[in-house]
N, C-alpha and C. Protein backbone atom coordinates (compact mmCIF):
# COMPACT_ATOMS: atom_id res chain seq x y z
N UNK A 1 -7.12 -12.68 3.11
CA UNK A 1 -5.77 -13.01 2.71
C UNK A 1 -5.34 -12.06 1.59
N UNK A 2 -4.33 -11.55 2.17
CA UNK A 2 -3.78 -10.42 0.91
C UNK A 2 -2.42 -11.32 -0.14
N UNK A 3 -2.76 -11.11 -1.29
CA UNK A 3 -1.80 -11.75 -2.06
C UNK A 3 -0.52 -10.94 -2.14
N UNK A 4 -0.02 -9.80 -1.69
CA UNK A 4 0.82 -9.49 -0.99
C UNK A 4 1.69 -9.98 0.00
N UNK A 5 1.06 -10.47 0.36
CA UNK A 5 1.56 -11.64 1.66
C UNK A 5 1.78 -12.86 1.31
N UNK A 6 2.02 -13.37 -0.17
CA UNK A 6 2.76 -14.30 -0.75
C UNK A 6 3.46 -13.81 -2.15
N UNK A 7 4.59 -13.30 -1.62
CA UNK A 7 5.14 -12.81 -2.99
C UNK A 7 5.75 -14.17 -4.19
N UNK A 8 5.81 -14.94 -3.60
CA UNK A 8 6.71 -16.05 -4.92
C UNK A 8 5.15 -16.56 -5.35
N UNK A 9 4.31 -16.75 -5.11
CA UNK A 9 3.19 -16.90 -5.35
C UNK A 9 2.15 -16.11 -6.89
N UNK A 10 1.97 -17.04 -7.84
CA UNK A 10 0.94 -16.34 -8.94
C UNK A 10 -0.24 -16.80 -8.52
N UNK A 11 -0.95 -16.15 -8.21
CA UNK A 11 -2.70 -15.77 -7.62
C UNK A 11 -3.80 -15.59 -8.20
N UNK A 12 -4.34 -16.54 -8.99
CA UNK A 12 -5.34 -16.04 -9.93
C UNK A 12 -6.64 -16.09 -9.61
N UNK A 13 -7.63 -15.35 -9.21
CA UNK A 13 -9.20 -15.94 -8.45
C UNK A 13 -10.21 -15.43 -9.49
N UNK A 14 -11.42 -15.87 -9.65
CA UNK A 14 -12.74 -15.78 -10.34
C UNK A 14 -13.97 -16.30 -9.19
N UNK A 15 -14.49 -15.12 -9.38
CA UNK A 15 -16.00 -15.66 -8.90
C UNK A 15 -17.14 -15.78 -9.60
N UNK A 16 -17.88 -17.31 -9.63
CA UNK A 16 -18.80 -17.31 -10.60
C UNK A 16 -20.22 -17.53 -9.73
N UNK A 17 -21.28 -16.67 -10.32
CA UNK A 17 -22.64 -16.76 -9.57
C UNK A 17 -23.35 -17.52 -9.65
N UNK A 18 -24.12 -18.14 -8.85
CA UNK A 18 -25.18 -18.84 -9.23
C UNK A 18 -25.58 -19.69 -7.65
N UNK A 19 -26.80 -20.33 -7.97
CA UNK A 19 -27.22 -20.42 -5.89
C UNK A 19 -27.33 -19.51 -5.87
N UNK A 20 -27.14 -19.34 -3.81
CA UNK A 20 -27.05 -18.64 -3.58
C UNK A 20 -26.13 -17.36 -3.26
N UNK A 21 -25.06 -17.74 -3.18
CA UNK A 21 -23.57 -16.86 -3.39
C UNK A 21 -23.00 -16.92 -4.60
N UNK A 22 -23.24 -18.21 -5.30
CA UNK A 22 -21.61 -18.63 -5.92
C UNK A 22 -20.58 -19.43 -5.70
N UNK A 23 -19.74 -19.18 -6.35
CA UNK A 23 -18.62 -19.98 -5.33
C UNK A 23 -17.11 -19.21 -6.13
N UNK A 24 -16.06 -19.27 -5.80
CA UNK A 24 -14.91 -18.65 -6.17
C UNK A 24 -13.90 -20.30 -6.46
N UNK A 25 -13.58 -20.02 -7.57
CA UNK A 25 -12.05 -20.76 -7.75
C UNK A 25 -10.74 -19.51 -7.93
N UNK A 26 -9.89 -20.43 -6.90
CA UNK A 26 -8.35 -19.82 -7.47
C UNK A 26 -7.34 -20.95 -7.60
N UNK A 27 -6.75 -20.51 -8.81
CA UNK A 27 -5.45 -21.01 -9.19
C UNK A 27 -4.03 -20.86 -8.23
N UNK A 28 -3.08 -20.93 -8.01
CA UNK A 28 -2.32 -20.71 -7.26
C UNK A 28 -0.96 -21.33 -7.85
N UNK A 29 0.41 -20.44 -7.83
CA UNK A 29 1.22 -21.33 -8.91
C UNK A 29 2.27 -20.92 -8.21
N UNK A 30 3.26 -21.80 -7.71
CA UNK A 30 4.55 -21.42 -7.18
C UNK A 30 5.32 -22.72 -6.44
N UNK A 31 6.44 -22.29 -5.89
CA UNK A 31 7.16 -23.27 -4.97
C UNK A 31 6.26 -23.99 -4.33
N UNK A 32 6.71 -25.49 -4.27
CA UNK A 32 5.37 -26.75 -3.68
C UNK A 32 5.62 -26.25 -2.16
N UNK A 33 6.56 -25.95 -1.31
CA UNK A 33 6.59 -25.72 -0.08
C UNK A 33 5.98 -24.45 0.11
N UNK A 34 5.88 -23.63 -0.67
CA UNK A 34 5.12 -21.97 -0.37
C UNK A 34 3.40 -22.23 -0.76
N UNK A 35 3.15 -23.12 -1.84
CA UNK A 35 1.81 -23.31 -2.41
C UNK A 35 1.13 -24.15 -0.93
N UNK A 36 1.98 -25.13 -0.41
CA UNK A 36 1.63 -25.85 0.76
C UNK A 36 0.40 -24.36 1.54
N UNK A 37 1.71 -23.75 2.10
CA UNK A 37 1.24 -22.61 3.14
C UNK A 37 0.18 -22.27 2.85
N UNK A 38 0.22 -21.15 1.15
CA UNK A 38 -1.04 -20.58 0.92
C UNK A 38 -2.57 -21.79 1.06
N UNK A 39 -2.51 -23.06 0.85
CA UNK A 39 -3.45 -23.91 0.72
C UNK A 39 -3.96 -23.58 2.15
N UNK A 40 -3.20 -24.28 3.24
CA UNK A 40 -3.27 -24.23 4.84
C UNK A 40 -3.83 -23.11 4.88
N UNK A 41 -3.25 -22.08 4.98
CA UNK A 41 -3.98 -20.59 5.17
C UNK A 41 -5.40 -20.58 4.50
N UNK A 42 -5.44 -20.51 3.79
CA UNK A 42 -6.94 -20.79 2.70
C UNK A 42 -8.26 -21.58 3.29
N UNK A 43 -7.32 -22.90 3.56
CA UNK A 43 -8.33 -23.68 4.33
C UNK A 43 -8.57 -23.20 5.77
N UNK A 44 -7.83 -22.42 6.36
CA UNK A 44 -8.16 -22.04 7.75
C UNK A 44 -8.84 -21.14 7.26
N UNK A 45 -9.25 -19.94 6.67
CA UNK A 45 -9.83 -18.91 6.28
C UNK A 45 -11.41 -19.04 5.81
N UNK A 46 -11.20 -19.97 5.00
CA UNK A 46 -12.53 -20.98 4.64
C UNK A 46 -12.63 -22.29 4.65
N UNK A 47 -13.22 -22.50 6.20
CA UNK A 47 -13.17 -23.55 6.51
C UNK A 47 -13.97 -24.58 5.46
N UNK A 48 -13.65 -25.98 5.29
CA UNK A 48 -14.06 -27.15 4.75
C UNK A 48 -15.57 -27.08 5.20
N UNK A 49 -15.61 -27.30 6.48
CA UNK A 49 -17.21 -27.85 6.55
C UNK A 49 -18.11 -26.82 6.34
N UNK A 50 -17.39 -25.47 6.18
CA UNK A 50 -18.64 -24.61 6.24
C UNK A 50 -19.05 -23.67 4.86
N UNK A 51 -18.09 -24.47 3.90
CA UNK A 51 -17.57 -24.02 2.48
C UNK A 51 -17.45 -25.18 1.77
N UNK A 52 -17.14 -25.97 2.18
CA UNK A 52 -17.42 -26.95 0.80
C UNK A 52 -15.66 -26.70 0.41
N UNK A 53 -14.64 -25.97 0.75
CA UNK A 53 -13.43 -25.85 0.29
C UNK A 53 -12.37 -27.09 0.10
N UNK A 54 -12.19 -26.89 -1.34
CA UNK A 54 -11.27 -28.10 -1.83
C UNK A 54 -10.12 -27.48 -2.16
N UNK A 55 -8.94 -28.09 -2.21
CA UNK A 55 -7.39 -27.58 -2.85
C UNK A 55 -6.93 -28.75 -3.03
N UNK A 56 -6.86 -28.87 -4.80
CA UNK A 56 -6.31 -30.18 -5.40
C UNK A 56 -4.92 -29.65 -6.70
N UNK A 57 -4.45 -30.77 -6.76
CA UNK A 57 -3.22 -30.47 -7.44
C UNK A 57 -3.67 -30.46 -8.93
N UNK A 58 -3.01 -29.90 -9.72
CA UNK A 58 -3.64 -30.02 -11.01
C UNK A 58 -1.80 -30.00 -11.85
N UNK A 59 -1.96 -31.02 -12.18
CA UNK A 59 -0.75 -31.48 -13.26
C UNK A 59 0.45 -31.93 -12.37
N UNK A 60 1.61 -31.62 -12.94
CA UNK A 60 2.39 -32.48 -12.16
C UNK A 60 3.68 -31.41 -11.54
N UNK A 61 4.21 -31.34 -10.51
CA UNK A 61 5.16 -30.78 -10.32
C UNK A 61 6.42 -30.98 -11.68
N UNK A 62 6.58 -29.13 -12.27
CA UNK A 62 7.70 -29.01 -12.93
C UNK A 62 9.18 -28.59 -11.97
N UNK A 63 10.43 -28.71 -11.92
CA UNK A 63 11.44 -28.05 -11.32
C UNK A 63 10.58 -27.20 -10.24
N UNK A 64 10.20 -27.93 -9.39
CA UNK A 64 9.87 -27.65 -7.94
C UNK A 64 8.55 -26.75 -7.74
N UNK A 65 7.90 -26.86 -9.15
CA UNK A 65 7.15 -25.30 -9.00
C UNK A 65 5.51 -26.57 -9.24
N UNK A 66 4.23 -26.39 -8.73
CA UNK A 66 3.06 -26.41 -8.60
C UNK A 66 2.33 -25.90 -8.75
N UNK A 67 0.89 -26.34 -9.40
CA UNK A 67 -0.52 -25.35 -9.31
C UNK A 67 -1.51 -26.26 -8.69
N UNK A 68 -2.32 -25.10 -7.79
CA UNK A 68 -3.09 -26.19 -7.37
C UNK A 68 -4.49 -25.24 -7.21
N UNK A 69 -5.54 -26.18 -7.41
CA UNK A 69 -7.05 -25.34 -7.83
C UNK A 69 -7.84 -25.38 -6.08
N UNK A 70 -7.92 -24.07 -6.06
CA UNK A 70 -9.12 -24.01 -4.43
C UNK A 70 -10.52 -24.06 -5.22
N UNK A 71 -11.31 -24.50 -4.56
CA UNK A 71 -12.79 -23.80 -4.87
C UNK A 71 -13.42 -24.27 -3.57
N UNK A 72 -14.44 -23.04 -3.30
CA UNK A 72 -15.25 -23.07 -2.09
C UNK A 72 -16.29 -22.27 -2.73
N UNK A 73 -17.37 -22.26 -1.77
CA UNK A 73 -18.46 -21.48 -1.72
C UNK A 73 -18.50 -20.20 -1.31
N UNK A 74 -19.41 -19.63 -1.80
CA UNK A 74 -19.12 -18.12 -1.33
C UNK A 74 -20.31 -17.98 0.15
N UNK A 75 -20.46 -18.94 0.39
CA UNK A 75 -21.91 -18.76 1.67
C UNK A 75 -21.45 -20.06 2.27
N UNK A 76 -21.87 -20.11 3.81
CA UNK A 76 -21.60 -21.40 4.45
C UNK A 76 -23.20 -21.56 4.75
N UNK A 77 -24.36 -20.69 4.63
CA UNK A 77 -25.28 -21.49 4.82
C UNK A 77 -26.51 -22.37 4.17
């Protein structure tokens, strides 16, 4: 997923080590109907069962705008 390909979108990712991959969190901050998409996309990309991938809301919608936290694994096995 290129963050190019969500321009109203602020994109922030970190990968931290440990296990055996790691795992990556990203932040994600924009319109609740555009943050929707990027989530969907995300979760199709890294799937749930094979990642452990979560996308939860974190605080509260201001004037239409959202952040919401991914984290998955960096290994599905």
């Amino acid at each position: 997923m290129k963050t190019s390909d969500y321009p109203t979108l602020t994109i922030e990712s970190t990968h931290t080590p440990g296990g055996y991959q790691g795992f990556t969190t990203v932040m994600v901050t924009g319109p609740v109907d555009h943050v929707a998409v990027y989530c969907d996309d995300y979760l199709n990309n890294w799937h749930p069962m094979g990642y452990s991938t979560t996308a939860r809301q974190v605080g509260e919608v201001v004037e239409g705008v959202v952040t919401y936290r991914i984290w998955h694994s960096n290994t599905c096995d």
